[in-house]
N, C-alpha and C. Protein backbone atom coordinates (compact mmCIF):
# COMPACT_ATOMS: atom_id res chain seq x y z
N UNK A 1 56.48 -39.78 -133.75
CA UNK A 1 57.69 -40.20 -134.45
C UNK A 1 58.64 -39.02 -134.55
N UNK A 2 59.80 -39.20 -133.71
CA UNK A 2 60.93 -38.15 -134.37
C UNK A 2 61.65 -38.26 -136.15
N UNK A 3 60.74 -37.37 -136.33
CA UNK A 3 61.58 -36.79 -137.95
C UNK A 3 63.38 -36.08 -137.80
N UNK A 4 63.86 -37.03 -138.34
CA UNK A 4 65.27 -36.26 -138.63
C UNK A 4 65.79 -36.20 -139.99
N UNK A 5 67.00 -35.08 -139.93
CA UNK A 5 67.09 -34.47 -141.09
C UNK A 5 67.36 -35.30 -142.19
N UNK A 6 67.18 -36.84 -142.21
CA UNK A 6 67.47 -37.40 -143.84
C UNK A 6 66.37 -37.62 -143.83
N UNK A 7 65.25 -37.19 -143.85
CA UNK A 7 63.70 -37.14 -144.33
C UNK A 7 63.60 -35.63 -144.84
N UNK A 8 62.64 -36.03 -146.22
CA UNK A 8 61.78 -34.69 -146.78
C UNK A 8 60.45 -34.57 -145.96
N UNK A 9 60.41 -33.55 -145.86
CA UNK A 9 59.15 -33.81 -145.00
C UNK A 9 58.46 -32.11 -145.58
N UNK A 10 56.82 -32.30 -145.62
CA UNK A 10 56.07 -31.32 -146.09
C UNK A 10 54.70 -31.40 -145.29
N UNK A 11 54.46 -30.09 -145.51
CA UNK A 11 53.16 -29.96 -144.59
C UNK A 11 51.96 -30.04 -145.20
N UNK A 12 50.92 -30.34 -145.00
CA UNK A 12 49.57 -30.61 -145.54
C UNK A 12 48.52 -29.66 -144.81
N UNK A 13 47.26 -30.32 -145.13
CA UNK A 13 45.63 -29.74 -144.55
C UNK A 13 44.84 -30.99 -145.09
N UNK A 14 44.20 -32.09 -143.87
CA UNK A 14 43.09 -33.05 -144.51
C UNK A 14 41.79 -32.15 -144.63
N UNK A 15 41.82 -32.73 -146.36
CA UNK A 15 40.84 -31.87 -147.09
C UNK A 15 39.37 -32.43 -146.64
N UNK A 16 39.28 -34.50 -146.91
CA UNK A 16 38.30 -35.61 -146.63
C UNK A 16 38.86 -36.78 -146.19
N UNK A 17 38.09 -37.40 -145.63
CA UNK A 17 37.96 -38.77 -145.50
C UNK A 17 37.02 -39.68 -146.18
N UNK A 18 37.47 -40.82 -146.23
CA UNK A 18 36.22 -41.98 -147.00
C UNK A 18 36.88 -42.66 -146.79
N UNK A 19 36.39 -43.88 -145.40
CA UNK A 19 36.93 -44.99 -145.07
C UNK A 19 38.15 -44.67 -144.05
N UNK A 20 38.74 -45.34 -145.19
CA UNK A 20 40.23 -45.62 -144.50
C UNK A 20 41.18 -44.22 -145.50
N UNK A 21 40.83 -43.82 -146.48
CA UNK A 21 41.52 -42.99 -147.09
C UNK A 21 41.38 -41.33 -146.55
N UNK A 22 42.86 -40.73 -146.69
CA UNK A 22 42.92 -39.57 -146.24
C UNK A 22 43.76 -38.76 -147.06
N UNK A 23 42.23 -37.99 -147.64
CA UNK A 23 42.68 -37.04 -148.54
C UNK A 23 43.66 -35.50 -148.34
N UNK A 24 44.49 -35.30 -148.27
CA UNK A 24 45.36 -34.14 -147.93
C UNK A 24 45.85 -33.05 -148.73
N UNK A 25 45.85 -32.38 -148.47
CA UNK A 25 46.12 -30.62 -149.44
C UNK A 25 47.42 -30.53 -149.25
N UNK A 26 48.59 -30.95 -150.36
CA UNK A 26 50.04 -30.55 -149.87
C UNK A 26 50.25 -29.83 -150.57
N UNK A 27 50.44 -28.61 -149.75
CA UNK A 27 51.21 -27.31 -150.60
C UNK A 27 52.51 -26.92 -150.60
N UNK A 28 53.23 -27.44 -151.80
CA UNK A 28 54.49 -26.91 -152.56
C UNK A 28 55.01 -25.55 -152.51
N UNK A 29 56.00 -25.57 -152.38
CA UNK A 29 56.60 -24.11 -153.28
C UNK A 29 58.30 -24.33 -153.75
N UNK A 30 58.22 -23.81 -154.69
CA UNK A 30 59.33 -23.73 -155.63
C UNK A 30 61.00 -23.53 -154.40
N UNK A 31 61.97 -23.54 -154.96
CA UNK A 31 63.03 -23.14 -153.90
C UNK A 31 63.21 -21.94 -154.02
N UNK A 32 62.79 -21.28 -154.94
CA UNK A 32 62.15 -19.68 -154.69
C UNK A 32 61.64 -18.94 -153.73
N UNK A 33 60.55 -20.01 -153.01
CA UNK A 33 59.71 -19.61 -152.16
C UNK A 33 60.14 -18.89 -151.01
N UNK A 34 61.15 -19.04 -150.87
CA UNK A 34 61.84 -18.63 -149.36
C UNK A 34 62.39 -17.03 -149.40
N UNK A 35 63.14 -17.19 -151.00
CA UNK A 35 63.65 -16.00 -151.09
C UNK A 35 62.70 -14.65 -150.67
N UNK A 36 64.01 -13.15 -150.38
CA UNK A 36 63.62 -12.61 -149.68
C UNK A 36 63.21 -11.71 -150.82
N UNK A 37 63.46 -11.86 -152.18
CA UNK A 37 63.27 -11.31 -153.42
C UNK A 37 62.40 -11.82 -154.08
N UNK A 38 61.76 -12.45 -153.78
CA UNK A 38 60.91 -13.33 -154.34
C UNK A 38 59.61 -12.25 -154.85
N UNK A 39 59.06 -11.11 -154.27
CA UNK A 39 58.21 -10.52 -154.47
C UNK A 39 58.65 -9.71 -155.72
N UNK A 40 59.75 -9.39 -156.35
CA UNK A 40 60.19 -8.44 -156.91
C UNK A 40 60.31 -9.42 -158.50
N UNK A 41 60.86 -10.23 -158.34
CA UNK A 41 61.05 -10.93 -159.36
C UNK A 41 60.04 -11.80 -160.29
N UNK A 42 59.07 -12.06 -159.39
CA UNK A 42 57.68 -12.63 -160.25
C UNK A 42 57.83 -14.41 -160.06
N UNK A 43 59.02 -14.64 -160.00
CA UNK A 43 59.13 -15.90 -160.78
C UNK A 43 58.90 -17.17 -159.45
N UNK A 44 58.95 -17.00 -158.48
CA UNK A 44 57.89 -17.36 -157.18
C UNK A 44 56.72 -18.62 -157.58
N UNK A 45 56.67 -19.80 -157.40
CA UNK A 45 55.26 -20.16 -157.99
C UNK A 45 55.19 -21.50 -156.69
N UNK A 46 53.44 -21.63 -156.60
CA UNK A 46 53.16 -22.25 -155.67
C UNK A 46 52.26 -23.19 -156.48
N UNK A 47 52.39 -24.62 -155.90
CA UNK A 47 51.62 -25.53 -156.51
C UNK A 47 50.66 -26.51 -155.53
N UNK A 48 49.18 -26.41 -155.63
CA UNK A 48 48.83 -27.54 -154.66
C UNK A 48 48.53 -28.81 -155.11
N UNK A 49 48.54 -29.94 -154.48
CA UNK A 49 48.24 -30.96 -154.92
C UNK A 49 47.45 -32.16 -153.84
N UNK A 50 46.71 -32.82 -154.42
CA UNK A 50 45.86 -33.76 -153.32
C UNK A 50 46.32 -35.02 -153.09
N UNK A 51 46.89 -35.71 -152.48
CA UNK A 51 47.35 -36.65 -151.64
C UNK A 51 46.63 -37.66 -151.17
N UNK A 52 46.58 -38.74 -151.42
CA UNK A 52 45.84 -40.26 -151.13
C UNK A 52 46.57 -40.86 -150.61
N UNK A 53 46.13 -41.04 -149.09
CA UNK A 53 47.34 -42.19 -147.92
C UNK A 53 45.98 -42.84 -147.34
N UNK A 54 46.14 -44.23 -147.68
CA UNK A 54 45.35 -45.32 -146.80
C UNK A 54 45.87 -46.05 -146.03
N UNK A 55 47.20 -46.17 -146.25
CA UNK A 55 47.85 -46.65 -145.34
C UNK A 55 48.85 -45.86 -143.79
N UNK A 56 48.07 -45.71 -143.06
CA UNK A 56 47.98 -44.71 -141.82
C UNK A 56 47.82 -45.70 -140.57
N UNK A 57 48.57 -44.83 -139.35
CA UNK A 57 48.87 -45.36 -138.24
C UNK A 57 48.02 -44.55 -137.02
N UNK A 58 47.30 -43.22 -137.91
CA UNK A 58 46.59 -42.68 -136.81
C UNK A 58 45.33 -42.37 -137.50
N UNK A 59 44.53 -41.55 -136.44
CA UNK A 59 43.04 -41.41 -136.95
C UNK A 59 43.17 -39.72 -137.37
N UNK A 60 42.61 -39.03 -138.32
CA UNK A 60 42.83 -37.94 -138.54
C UNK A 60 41.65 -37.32 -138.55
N UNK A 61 41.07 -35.66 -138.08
CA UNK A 61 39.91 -34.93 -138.98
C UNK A 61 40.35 -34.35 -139.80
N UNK A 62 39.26 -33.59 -140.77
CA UNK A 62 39.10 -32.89 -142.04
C UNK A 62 39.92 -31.52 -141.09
N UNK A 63 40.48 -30.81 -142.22
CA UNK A 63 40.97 -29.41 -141.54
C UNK A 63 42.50 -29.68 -140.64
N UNK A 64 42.86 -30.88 -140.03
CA UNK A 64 43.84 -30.98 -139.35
C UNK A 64 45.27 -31.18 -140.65
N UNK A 65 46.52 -30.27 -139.68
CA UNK A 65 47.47 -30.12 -140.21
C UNK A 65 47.96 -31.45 -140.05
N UNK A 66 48.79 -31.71 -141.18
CA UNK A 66 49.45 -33.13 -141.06
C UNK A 66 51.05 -32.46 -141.43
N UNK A 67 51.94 -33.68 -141.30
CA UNK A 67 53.44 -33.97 -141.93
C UNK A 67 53.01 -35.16 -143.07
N UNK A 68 53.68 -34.73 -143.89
CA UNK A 68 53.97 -35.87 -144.73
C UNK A 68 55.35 -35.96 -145.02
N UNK A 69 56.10 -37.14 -144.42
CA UNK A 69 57.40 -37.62 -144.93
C UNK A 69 57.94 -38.86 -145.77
N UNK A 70 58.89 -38.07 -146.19
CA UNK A 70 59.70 -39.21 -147.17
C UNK A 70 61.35 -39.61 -146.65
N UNK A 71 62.02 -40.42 -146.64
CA UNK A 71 63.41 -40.41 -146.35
C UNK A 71 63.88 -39.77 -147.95
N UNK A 72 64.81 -39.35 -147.47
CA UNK A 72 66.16 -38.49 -148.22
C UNK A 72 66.19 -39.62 -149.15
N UNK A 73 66.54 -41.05 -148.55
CA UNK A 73 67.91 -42.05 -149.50
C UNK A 73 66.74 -42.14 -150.58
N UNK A 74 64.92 -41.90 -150.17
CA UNK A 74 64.32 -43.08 -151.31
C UNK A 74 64.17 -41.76 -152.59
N UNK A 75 64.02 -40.00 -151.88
CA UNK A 75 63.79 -39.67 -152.67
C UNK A 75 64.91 -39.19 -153.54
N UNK A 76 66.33 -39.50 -153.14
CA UNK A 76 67.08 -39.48 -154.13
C UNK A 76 67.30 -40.67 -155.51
N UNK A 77 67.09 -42.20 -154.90
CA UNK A 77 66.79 -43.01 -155.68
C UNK A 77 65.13 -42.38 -156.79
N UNK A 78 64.62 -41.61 -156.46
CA UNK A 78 63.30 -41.25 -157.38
C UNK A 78 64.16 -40.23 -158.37
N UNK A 79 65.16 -39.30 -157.69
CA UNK A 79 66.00 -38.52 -158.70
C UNK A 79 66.58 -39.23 -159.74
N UNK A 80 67.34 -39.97 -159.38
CA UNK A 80 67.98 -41.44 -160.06
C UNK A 80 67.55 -41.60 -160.99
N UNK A 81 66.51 -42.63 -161.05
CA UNK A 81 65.40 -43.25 -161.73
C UNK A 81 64.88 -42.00 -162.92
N UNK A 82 64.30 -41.03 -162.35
CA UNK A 82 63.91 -40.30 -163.23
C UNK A 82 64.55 -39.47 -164.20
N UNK A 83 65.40 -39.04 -163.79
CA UNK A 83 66.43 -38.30 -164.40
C UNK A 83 67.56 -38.12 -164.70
N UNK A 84 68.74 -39.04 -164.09
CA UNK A 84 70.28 -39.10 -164.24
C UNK A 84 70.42 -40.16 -164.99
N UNK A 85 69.47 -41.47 -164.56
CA UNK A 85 69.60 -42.83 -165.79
C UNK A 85 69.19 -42.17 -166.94
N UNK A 86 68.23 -41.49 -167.29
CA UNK A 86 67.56 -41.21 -168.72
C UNK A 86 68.63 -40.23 -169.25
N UNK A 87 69.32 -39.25 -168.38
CA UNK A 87 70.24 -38.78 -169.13
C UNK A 87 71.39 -39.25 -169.62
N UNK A 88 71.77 -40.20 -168.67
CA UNK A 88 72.89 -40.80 -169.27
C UNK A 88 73.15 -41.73 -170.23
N UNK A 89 71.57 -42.41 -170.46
CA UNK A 89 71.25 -43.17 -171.66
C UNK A 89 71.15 -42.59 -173.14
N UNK A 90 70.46 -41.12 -172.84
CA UNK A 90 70.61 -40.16 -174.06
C UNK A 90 72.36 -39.82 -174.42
N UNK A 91 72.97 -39.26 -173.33
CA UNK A 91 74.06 -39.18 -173.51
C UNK A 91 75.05 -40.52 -174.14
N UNK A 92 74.84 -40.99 -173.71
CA UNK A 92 76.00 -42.07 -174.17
C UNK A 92 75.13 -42.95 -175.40
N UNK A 93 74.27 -42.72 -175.78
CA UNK A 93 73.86 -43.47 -176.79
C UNK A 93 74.29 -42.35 -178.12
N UNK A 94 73.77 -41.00 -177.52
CA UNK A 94 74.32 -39.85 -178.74
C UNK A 94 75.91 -40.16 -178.96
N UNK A 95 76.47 -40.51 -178.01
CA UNK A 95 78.55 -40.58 -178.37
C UNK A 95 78.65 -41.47 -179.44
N UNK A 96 77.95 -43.13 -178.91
CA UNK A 96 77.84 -44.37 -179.70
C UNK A 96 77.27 -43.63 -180.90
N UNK A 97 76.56 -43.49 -181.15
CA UNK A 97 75.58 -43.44 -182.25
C UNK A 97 76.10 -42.09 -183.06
N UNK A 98 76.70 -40.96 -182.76
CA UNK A 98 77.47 -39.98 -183.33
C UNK A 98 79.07 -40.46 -183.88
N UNK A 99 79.50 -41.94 -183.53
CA UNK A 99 80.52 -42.65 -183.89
C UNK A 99 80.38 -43.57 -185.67
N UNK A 100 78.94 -44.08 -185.07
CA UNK A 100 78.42 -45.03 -186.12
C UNK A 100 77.77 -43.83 -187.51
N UNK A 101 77.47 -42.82 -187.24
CA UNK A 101 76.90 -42.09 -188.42
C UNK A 101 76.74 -40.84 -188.29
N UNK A 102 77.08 -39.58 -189.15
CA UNK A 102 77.29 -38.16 -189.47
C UNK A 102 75.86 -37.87 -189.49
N UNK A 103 74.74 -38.85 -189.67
CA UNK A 103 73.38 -37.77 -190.10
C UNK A 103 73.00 -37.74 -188.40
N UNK A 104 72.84 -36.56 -188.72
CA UNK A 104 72.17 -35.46 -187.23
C UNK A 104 70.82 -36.32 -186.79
N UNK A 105 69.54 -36.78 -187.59
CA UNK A 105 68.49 -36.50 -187.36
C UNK A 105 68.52 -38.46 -186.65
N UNK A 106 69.14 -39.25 -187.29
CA UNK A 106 69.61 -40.54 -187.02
C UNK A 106 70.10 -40.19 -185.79
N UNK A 107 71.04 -39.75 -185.47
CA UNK A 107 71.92 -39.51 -183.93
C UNK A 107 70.88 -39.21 -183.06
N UNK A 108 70.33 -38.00 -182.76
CA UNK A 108 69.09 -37.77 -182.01
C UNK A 108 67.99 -38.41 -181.78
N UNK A 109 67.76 -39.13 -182.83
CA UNK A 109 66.07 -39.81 -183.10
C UNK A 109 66.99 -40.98 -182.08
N UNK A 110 67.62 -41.33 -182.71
CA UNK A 110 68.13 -42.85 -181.77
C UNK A 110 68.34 -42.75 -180.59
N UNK A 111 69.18 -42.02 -180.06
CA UNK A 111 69.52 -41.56 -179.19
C UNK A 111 67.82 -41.71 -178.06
N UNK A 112 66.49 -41.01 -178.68
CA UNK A 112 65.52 -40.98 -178.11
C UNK A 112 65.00 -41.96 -178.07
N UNK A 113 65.10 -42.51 -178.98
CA UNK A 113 64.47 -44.00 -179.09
C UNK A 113 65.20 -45.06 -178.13
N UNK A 114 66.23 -44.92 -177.51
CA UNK A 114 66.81 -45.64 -176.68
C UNK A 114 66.03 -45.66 -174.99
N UNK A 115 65.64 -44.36 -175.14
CA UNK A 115 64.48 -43.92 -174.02
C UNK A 115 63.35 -44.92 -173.68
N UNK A 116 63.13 -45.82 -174.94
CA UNK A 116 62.25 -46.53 -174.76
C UNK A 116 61.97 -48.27 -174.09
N UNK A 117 63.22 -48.64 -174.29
CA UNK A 117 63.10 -49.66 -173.33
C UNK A 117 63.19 -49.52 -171.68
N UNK A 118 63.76 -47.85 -171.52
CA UNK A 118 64.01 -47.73 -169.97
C UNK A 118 62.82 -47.29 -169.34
N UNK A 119 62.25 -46.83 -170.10
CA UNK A 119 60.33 -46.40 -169.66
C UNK A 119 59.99 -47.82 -169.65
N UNK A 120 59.90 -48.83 -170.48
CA UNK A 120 59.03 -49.93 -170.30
C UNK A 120 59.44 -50.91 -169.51
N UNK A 121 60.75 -50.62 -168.97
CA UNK A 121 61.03 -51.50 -167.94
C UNK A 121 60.77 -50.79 -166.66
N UNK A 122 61.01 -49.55 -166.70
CA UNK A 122 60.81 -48.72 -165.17
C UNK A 122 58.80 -48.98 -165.09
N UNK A 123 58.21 -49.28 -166.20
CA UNK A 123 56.68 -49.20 -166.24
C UNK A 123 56.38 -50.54 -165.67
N UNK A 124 57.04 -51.58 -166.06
CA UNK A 124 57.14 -53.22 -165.45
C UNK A 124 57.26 -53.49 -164.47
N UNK A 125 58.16 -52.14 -163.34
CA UNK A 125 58.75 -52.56 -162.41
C UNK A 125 57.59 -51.30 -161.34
N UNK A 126 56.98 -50.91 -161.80
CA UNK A 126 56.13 -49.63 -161.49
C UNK A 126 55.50 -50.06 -160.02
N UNK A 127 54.74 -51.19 -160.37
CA UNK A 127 54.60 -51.73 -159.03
C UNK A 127 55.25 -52.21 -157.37
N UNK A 128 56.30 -52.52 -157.90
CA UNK A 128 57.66 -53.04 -156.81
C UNK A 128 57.97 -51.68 -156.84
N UNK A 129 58.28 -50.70 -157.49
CA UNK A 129 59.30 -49.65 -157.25
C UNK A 129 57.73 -48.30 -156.44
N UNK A 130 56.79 -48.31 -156.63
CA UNK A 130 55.64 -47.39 -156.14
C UNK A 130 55.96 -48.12 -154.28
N UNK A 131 55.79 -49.21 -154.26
CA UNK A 131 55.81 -49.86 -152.54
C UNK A 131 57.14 -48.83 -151.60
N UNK A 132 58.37 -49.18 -152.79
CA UNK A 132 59.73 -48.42 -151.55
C UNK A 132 59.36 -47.49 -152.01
N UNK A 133 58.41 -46.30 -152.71
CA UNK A 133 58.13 -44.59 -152.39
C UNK A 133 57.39 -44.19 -151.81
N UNK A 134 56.59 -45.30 -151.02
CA UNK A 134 55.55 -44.34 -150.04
C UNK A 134 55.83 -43.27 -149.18
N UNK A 135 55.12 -42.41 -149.03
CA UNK A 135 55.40 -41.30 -148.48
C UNK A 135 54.44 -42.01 -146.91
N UNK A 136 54.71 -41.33 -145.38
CA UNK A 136 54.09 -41.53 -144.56
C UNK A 136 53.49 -39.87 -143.84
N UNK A 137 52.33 -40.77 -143.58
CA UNK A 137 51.52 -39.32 -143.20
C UNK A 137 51.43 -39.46 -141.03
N UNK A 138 51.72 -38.15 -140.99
CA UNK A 138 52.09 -38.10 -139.33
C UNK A 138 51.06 -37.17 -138.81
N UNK A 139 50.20 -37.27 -137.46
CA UNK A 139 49.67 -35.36 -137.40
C UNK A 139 51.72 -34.46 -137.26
N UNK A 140 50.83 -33.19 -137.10
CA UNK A 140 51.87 -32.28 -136.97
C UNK A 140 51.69 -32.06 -135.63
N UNK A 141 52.83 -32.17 -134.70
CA UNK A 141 53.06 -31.91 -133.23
C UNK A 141 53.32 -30.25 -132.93
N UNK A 142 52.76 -29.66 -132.75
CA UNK A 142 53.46 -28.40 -132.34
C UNK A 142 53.88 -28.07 -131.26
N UNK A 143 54.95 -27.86 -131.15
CA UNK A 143 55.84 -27.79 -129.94
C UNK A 143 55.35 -26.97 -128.80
């Protein structure tokens, strides 16, 4: 598969198999990581994490480098979702609610508490919305 640039795409290591599932080592790094200062400053951090794809188009071994990709459009809709709706619900509920009443602890508390129907509907919808984020797992071609 040609990967082009509106995909995220990250590199792995299959750690196991069982079955049909393929366990993968994706290692992160901060947007730090690159920098050429990065040694000097400390603040550098690397994170690994293990990866469950059963749904695969090829056969993989343990130890082989993989790709794992995402398109751009879905993981900006995951930005979305997670973080610009919730802010803007805090935000504009603090304006409303800093209109309706002077006490501080009322404005804020509410304001948070508004948080809560958008978690239990994004939790409702958890299922339909997990299907359009799959990530797809590729080997890695080296040129």
């Amino acid at each position: 598969m040609m990967h082009t640039s509106r995909n995220v795409e990250h590199q792995g290591v299959v750690k196991e198999l069982k079955g049909r599932d393929v366990f993968v080592e994706l290692m992160r790094t901060s947007a730090c990581g690159s920098c050429e200062s990065r040694q000097h400053c400390g603040a550098a951090e690397t994170q690994h994490q293990i990866l469950v794809f059963s749904d695969h188009q090829e056969d993989f071994t343990v130890g082989e480098e993989v790709n794992i990709v995402l398109e751009q459009a879905k993981g900006f809709k995951a930005l979305v979702l997670a973080y610009l709706l919730p802010l803007g619900i805090v935000v504009f509920s603090l304006l409303i609610l800093s209109r309706m009443t002077t006490r501080e602890y009322l404005v804020g508390g509410g304001a948070l508490l508004m948080l809560v129907p958008y978690y239990v509907i994004l939790h409702v919808l958890s299922p339909r919305l997990k299907g359009s984020f799959q990530m797809k797992l590729y080997k890695k071609h080296n040129p």
